[in-house]
C-alpha atoms as a PDB file:
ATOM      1  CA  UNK A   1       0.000   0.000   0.000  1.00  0.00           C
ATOM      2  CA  UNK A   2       1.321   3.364  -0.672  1.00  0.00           C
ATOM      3  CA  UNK A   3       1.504   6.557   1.107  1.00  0.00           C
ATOM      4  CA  UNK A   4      -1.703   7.865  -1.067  1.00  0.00           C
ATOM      5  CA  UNK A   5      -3.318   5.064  -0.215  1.00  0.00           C
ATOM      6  CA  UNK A   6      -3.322   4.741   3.728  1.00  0.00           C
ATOM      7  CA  UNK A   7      -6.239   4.851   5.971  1.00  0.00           C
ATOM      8  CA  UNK A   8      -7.608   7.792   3.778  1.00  0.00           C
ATOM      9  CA  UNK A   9      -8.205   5.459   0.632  1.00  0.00           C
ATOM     10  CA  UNK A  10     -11.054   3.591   3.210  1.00  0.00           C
ATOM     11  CA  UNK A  11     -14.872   4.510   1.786  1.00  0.00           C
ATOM     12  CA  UNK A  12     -16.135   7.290   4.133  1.00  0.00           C
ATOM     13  CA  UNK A  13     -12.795   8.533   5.080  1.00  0.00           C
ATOM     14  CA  UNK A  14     -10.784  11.807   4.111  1.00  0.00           C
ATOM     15  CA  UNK A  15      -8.650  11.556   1.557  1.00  0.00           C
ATOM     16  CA  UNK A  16      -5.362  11.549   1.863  1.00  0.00           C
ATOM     17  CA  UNK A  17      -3.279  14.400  -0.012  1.00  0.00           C
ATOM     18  CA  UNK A  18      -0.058  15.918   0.018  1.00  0.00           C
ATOM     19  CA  UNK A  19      -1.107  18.286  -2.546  1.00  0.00           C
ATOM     20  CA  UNK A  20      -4.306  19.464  -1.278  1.00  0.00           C
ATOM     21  CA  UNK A  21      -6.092  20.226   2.260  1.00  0.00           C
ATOM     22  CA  UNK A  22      -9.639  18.493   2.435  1.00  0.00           C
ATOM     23  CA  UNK A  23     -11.917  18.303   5.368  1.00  0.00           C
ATOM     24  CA  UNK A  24     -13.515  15.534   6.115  1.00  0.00           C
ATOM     25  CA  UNK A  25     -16.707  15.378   4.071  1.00  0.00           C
ATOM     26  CA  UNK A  26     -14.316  15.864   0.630  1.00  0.00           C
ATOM     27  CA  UNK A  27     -14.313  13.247  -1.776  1.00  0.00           C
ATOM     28  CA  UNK A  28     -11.230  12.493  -3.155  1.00  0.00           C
ATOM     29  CA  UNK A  29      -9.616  14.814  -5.731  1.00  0.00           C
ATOM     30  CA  UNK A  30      -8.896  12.321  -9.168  1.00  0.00           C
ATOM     31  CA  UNK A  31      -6.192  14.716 -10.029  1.00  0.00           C
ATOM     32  CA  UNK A  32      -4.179  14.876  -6.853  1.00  0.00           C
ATOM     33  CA  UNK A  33      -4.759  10.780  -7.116  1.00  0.00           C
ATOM     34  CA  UNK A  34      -3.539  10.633 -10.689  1.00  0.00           C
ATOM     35  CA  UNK A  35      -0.606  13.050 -10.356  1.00  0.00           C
ATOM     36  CA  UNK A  36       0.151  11.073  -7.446  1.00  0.00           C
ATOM     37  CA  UNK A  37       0.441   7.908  -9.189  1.00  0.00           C
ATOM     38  CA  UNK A  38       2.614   9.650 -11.994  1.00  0.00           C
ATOM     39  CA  UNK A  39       5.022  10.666  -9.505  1.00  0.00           C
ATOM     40  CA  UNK A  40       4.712   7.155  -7.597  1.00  0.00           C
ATOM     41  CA  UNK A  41       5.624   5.411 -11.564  1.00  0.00           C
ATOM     42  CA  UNK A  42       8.549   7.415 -11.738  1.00  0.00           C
ATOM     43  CA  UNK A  43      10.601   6.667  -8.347  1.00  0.00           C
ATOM     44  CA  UNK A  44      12.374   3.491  -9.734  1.00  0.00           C
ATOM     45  CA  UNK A  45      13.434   5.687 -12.427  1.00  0.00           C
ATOM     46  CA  UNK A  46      14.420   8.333  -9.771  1.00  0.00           C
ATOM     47  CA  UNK A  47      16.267   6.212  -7.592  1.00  0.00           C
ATOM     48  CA  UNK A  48      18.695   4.595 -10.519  1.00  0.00           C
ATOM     49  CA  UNK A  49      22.639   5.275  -9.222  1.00  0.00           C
ATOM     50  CA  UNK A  50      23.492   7.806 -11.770  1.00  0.00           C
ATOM     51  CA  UNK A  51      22.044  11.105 -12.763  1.00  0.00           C
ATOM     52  CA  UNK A  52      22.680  10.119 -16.442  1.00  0.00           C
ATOM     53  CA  UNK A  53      20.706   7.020 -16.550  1.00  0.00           C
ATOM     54  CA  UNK A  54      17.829   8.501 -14.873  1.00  0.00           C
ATOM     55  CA  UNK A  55      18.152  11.362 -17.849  1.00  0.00           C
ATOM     56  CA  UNK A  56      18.256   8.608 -20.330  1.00  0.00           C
ATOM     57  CA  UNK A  57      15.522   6.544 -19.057  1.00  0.00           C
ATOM     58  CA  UNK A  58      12.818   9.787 -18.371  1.00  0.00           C
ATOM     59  CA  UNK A  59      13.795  10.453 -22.135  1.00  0.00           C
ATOM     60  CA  UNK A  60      13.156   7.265 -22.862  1.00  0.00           C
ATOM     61  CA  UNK A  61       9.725   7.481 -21.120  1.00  0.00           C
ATOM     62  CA  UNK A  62       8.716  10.717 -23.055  1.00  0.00           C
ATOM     63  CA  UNK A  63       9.597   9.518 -26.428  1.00  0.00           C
ATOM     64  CA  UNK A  64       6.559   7.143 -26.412  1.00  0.00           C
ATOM     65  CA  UNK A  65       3.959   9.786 -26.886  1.00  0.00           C
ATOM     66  CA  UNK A  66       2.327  12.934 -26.364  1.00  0.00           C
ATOM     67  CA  UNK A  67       0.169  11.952 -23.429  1.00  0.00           C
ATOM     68  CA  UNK A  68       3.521   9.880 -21.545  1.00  0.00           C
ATOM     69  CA  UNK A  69       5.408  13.477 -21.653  1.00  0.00           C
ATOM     70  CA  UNK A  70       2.178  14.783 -20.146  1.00  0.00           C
ATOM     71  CA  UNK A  71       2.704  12.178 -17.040  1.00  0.00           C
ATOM     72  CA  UNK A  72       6.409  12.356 -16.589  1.00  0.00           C
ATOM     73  CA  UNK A  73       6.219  16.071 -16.373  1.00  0.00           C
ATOM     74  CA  UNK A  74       2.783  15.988 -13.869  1.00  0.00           C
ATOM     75  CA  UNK A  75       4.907  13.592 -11.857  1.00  0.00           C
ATOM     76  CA  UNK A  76       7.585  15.702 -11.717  1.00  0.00           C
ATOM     77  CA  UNK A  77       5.827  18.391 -10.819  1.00  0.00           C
ATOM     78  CA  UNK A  78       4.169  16.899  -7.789  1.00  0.00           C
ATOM     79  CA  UNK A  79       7.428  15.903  -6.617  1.00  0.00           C
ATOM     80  CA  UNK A  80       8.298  19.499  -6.918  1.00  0.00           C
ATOM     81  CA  UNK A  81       5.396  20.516  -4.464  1.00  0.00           C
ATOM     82  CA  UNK A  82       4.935  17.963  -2.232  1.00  0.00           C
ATOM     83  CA  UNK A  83       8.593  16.881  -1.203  1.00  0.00           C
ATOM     84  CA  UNK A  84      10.766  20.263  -0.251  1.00  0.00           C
ATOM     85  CA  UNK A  85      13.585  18.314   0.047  1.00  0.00           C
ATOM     86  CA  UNK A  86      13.928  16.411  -2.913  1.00  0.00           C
ATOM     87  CA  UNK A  87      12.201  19.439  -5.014  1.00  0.00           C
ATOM     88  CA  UNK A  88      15.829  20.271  -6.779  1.00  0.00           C
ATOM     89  CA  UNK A  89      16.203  16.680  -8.057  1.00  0.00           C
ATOM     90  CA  UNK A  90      12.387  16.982  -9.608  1.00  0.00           C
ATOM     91  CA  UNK A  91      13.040  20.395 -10.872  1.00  0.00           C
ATOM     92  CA  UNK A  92      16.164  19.196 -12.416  1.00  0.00           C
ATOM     93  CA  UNK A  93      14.576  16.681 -14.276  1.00  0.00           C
ATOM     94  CA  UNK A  94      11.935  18.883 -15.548  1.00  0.00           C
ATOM     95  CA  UNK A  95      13.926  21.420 -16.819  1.00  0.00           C
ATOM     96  CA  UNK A  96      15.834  19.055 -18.987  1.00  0.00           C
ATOM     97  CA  UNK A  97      12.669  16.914 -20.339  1.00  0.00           C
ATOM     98  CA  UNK A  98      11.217  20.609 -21.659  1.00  0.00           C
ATOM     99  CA  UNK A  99      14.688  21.326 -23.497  1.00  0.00           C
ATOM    100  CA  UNK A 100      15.051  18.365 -24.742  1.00  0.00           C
ATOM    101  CA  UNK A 101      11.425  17.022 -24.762  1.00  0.00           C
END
């Protein structure tokens, strides 16, 4: 189970977010869930040894199609807002997926 999927992912219960604040009658929000996921697909990728195989792979991803770019980068971007630390790493990444993308 993943961290977007903890006791919040239980029918009645708040959802659980790092993007968003809800209260407790909120449904879930299906973008928060999906960029989620995106960013979620892309930590093996993340966590490879050496910056230039993570480069190469993310291109890799991208090349596929239109709507892949579209989920690397959302990915990427959640990782941006919702983890300060590793935000440089994310940003990084991004940067060189639009110039090269």
């Amino acid at each position: 189970m993943s961290q977007h999927e903890g006791a919040g992912a239980e029918r009645g219960a708040t959802p659980l977010s790092l993007l968003l604040a809800h209260a407790p009658y909120d449904a879930p929000d299906e973008m928060d869930r999906a960029w989620a996921s995106y960013c979620e697909a892309l930590q093996p990728i993340l966590s490879l040894p050496e910056a230039m195989m993570v480069d190469a792979k993310l291109q890799e991803c991208v090349s596929g199609s239109g709507r892949a770019y579209a989920e690397v980068s959302l990915g990427l971007v959640y990782g941006v807002l919702t983890s300060p630390p590793n935000a440089p790493a994310f940003l990084k990444h991004l940067v060189m997926l639009t110039r090269d993308g």
